[in-house]
Protein backbone atom coordinates (compact mmCIF):
# COMPACT_ATOMS: atom_id res chain seq x y z
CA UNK A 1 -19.70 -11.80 -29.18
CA UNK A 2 -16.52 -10.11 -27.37
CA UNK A 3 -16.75 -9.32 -23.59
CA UNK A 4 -14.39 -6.18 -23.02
CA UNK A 5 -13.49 -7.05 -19.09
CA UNK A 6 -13.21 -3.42 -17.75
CA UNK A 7 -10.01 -1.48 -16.09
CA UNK A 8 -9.52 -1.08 -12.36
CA UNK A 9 -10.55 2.36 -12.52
CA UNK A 10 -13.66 1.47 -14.47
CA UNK A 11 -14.67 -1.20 -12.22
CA UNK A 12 -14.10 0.81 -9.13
CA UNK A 13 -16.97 3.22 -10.31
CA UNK A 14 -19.15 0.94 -10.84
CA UNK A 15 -18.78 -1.01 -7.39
CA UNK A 16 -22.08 0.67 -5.44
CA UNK A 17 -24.07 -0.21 -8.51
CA UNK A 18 -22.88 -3.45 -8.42
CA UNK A 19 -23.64 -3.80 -5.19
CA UNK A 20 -27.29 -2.48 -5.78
CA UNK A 21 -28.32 -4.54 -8.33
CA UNK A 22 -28.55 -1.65 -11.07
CA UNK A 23 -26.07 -2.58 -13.63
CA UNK A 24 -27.08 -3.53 -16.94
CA UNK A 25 -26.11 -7.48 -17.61
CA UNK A 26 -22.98 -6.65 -20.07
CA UNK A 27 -21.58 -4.07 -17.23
CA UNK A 28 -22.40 -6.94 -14.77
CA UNK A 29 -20.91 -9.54 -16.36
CA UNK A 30 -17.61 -7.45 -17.12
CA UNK A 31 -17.49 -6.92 -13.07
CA UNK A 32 -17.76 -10.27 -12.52
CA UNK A 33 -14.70 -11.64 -14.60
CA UNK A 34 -12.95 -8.17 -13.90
CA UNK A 35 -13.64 -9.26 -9.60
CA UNK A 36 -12.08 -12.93 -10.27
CA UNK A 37 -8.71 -11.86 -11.86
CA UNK A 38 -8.09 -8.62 -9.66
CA UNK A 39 -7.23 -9.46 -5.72
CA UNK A 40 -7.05 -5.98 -4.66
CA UNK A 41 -10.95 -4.41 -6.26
CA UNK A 42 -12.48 -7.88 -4.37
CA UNK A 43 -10.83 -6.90 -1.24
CA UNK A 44 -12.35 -3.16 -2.24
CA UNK A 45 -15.47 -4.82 -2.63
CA UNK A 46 -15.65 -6.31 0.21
CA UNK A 47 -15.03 -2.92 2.70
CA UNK A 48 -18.64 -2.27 1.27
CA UNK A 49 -19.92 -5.05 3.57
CA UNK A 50 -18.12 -4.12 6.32
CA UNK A 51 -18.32 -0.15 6.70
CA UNK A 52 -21.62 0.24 7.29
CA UNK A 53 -21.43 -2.19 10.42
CA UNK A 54 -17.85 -0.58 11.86
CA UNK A 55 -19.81 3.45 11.39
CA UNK A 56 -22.88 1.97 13.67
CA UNK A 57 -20.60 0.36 16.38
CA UNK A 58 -18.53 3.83 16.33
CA UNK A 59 -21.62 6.16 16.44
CA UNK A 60 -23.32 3.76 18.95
CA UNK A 61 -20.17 3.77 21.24
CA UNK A 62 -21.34 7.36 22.60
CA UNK A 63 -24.77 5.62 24.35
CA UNK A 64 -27.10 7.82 23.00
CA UNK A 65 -26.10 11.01 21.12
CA UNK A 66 -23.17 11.77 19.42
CA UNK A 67 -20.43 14.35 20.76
CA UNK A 68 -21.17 17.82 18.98
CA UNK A 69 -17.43 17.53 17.98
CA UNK A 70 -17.88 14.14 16.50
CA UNK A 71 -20.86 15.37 14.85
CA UNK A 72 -18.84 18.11 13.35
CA UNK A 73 -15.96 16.31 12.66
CA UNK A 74 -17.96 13.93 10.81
CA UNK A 75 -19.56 16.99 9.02
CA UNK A 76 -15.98 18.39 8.32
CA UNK A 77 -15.28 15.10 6.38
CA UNK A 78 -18.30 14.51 4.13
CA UNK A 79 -17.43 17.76 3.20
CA UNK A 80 -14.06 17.70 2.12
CA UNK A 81 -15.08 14.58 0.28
CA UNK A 82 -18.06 16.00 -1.39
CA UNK A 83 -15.92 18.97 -2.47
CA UNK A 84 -12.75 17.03 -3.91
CA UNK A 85 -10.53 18.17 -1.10
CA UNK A 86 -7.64 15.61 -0.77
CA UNK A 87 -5.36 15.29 2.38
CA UNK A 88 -1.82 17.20 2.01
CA UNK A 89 1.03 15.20 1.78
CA UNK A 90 1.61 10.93 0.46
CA UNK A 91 -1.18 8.79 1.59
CA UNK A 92 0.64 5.42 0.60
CA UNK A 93 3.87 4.82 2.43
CA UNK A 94 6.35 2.71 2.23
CA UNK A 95 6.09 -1.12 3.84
CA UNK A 96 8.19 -0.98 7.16
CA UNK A 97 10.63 -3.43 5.92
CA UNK A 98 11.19 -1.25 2.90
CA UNK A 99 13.51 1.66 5.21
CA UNK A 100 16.20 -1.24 5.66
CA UNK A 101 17.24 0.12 2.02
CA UNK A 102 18.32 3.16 3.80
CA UNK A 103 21.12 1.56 6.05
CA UNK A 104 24.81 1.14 4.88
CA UNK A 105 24.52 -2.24 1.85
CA UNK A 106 21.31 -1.57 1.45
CA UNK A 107 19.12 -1.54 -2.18
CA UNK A 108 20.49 1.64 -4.17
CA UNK A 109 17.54 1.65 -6.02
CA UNK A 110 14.59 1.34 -3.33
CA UNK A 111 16.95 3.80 -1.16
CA UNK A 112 16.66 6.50 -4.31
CA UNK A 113 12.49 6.29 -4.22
CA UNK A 114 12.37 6.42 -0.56
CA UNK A 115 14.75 9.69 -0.50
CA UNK A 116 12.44 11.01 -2.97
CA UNK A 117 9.27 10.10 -0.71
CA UNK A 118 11.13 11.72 1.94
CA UNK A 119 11.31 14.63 -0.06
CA UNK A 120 7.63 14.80 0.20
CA UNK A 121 6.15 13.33 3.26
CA UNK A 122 7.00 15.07 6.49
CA UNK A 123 5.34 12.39 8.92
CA UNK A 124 8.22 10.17 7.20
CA UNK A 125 10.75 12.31 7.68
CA UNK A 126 9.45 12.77 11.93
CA UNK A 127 10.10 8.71 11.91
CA UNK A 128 13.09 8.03 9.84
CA UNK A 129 15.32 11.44 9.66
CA UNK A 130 15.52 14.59 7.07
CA UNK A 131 18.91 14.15 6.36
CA UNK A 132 18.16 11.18 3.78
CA UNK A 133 15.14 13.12 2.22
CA UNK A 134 15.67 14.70 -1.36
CA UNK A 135 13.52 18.44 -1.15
CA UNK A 136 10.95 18.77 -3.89
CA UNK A 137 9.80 22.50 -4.16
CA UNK A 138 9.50 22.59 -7.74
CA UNK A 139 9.18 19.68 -10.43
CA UNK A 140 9.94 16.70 -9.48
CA UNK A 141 11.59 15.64 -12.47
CA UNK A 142 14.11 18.39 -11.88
CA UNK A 143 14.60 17.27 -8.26
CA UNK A 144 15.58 13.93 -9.78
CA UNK A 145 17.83 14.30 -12.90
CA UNK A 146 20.60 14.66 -10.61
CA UNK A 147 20.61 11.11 -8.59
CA UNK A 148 20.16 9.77 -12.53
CA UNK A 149 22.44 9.02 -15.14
CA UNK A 150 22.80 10.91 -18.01
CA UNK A 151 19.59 11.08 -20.28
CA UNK A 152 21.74 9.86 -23.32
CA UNK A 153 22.26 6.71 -21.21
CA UNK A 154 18.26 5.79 -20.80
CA UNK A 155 16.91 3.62 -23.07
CA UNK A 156 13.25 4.32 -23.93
CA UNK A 157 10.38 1.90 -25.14
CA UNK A 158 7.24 4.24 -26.62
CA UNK A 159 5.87 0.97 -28.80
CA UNK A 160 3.19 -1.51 -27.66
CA UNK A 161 2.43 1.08 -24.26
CA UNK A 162 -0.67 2.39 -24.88
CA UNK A 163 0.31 5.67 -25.43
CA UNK A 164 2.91 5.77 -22.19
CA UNK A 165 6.53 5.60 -22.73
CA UNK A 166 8.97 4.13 -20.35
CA UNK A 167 13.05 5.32 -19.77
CA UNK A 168 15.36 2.20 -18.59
CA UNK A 169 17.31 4.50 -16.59
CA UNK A 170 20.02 1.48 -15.06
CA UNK A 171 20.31 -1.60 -15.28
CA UNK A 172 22.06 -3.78 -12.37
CA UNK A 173 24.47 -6.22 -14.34
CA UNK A 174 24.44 -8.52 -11.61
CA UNK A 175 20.92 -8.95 -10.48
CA UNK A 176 18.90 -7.84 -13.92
CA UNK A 177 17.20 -5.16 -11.43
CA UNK A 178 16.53 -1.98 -13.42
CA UNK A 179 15.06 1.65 -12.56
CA UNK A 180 12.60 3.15 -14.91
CA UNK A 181 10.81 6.35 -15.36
CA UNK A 182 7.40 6.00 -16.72
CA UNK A 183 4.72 8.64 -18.54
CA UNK A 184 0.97 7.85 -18.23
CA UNK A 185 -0.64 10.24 -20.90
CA UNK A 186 -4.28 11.56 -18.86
CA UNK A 187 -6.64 9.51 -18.99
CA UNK A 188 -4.61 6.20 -20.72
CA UNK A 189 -4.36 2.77 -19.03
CA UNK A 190 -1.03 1.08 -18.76
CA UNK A 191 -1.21 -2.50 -20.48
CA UNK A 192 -2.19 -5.28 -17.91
CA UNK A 193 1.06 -7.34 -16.72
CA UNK A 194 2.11 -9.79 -14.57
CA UNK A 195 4.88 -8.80 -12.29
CA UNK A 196 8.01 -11.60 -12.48
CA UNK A 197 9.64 -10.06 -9.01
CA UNK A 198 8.69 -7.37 -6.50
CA UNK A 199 7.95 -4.07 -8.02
CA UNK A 200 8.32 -0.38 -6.38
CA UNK A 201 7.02 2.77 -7.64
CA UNK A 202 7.06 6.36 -6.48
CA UNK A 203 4.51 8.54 -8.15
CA UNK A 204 6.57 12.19 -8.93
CA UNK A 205 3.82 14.32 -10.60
CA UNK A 206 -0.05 13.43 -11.88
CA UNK A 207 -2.12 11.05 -10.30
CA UNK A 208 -3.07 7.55 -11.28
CA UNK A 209 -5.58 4.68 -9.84
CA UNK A 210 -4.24 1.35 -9.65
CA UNK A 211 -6.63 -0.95 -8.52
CA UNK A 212 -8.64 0.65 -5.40
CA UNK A 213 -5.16 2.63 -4.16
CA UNK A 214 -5.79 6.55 -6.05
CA UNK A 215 -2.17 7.68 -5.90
CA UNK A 216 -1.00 11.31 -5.97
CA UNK A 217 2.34 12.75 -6.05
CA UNK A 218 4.69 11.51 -3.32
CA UNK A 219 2.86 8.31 -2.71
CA UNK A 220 4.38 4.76 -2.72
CA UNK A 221 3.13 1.32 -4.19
CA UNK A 222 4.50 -2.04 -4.34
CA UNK A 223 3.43 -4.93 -5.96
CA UNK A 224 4.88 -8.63 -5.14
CA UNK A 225 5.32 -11.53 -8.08
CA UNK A 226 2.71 -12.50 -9.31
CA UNK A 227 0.69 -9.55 -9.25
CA UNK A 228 -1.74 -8.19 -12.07
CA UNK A 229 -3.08 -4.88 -12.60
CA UNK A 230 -3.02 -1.57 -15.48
CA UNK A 231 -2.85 1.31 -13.42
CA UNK A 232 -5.13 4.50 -15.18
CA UNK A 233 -3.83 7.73 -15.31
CA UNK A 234 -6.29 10.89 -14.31
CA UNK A 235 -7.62 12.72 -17.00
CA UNK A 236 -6.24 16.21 -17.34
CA UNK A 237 -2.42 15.68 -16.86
CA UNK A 238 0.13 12.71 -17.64
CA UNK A 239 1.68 11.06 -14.72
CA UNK A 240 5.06 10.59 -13.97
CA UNK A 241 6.57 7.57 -11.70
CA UNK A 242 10.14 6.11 -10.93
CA UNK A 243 9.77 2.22 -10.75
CA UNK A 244 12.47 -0.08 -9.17
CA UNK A 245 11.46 -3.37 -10.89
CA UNK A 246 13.50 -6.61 -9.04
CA UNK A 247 12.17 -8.82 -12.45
CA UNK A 248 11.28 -8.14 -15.82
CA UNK A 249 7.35 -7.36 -15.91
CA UNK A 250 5.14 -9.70 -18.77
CA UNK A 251 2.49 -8.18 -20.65
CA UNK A 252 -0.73 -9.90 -21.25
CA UNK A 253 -2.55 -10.43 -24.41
CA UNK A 254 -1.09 -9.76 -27.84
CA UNK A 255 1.84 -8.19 -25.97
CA UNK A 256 2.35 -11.39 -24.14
CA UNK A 257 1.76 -13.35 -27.29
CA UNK A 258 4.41 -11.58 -29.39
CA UNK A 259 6.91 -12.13 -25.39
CA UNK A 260 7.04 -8.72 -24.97
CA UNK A 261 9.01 -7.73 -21.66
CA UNK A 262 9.95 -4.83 -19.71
């Protein structure tokens, strides 16, 4: 018998009946070895324990009944939730240390994702200046092409993605560092992989979910060595993202058995 451990996004959904008790044992078992191998859906886990507890302290604070604002506020919430309505604007920024990329030597690649984030994110721009941002008004992709090199320069990889294609887009000679645009087809997982260096993405278009994080256009992820995770792409529309990769990622499985890199 084969035990299919589930994606990130799968696993995610399942988390409250997990919690509960109510899973069958195949879909219970599958969470289980899914939980041991992914850091970031245990640490998502684990907020379940420890929301419950923080909303009584908060709604006891008021000694007695709650403010009608906070009552409506709360209200307002639920609501947006319960109706799909997301926040405007990136909800994933970039790591405080990342901006140094900005300055005069620093990372030409990490400087060209946090322009772009820029571009997008207005309570960035209020902290680190407009005049680095690249606008967005229209496609992203468009907003782009002209910080790349020429699109008979990138070198794409279509076989052994799942249905995604990557575009090396440059290559640093002296460091091995490269810059790649990647396409999520809706509703496809990327192949697991280990990361071999510190990896930075910029979603452009789309939406994907990549471990607990659910990233929309604009937003920013990073992943360290040694890192493991197949972001999912929402169903509906592909998703577009420009990743600075530091190392070469490794695939796992048959893709790692036959040393297939990135």
């Amino acid at each position: 018998m084969t035990i299919l451990i589930p994606t990130c996004e799968r696993v995610t959904s399942l988390l409250t009946a997990y919690e509960e008790g109510a899973l069958g044992p195949f879909d219970r078992l599958g969470v289980k070895l899914h939980l041991a191998f992914c850091p970031p859906c245990q640490a998502f886990l684990d907020t379940f324990d420890r929301a419950p507890a923080l909303l009584r302290q908060a709604w006891q604070a008021w000694d007695g009944e709650p403010a009608p604002g906070a009552e409506q506020a709360l209200s307002g919430a639920l609501a947006a939730l319960r109706d799909g309505r997301a926040p405007a604007g990136p909800q994933h920024h970039p790591e405080p240390e990342m901006w140094s990329a900005l300055a005069p030597g620093g990372d030409p690649l990490l400087a060209l994702l946090l322009r772009l984030h820029l571009g997008r994110c207005a309570s960035c721009r209020e902290a680190h200046g407009e005049h680095e941002a690249i606008p967005i008004t229209g496609d992203a992709l468009d907003a782009l092409r002209p910080h790349l090199p020429p699109e008979n320069q990138w070198r794409w990889i279509r076989r052994g993605l799942g249905g995604g294609r990557v575009a090396i887009v440059h290559e640093d000679a002296a460091t091995g560092a490269t810059l790649n645009l990647a396409c999520l087809p809706g509703g496809k997982s990327s192949p697991v992989h280990d990361h071999l260096g510190l990896e930075c993405a910029l979603v452009l278009s789309g939406a994907l979910q990549d471990g607990p994080a659910h990233l929309r256009a604009g937003d920013w992820m990073a992943h360290a060595s040694g890192h493991l995770h197949g972001p999912t792409a929402d169903d509906g529309c592909e998703c577009w993202a420009l990743v600075a990769l530091e190392r070469p990622v490794k695939f796992l499985g048959w893709r790692g058995a036959l040393g297939l890199f990135l």
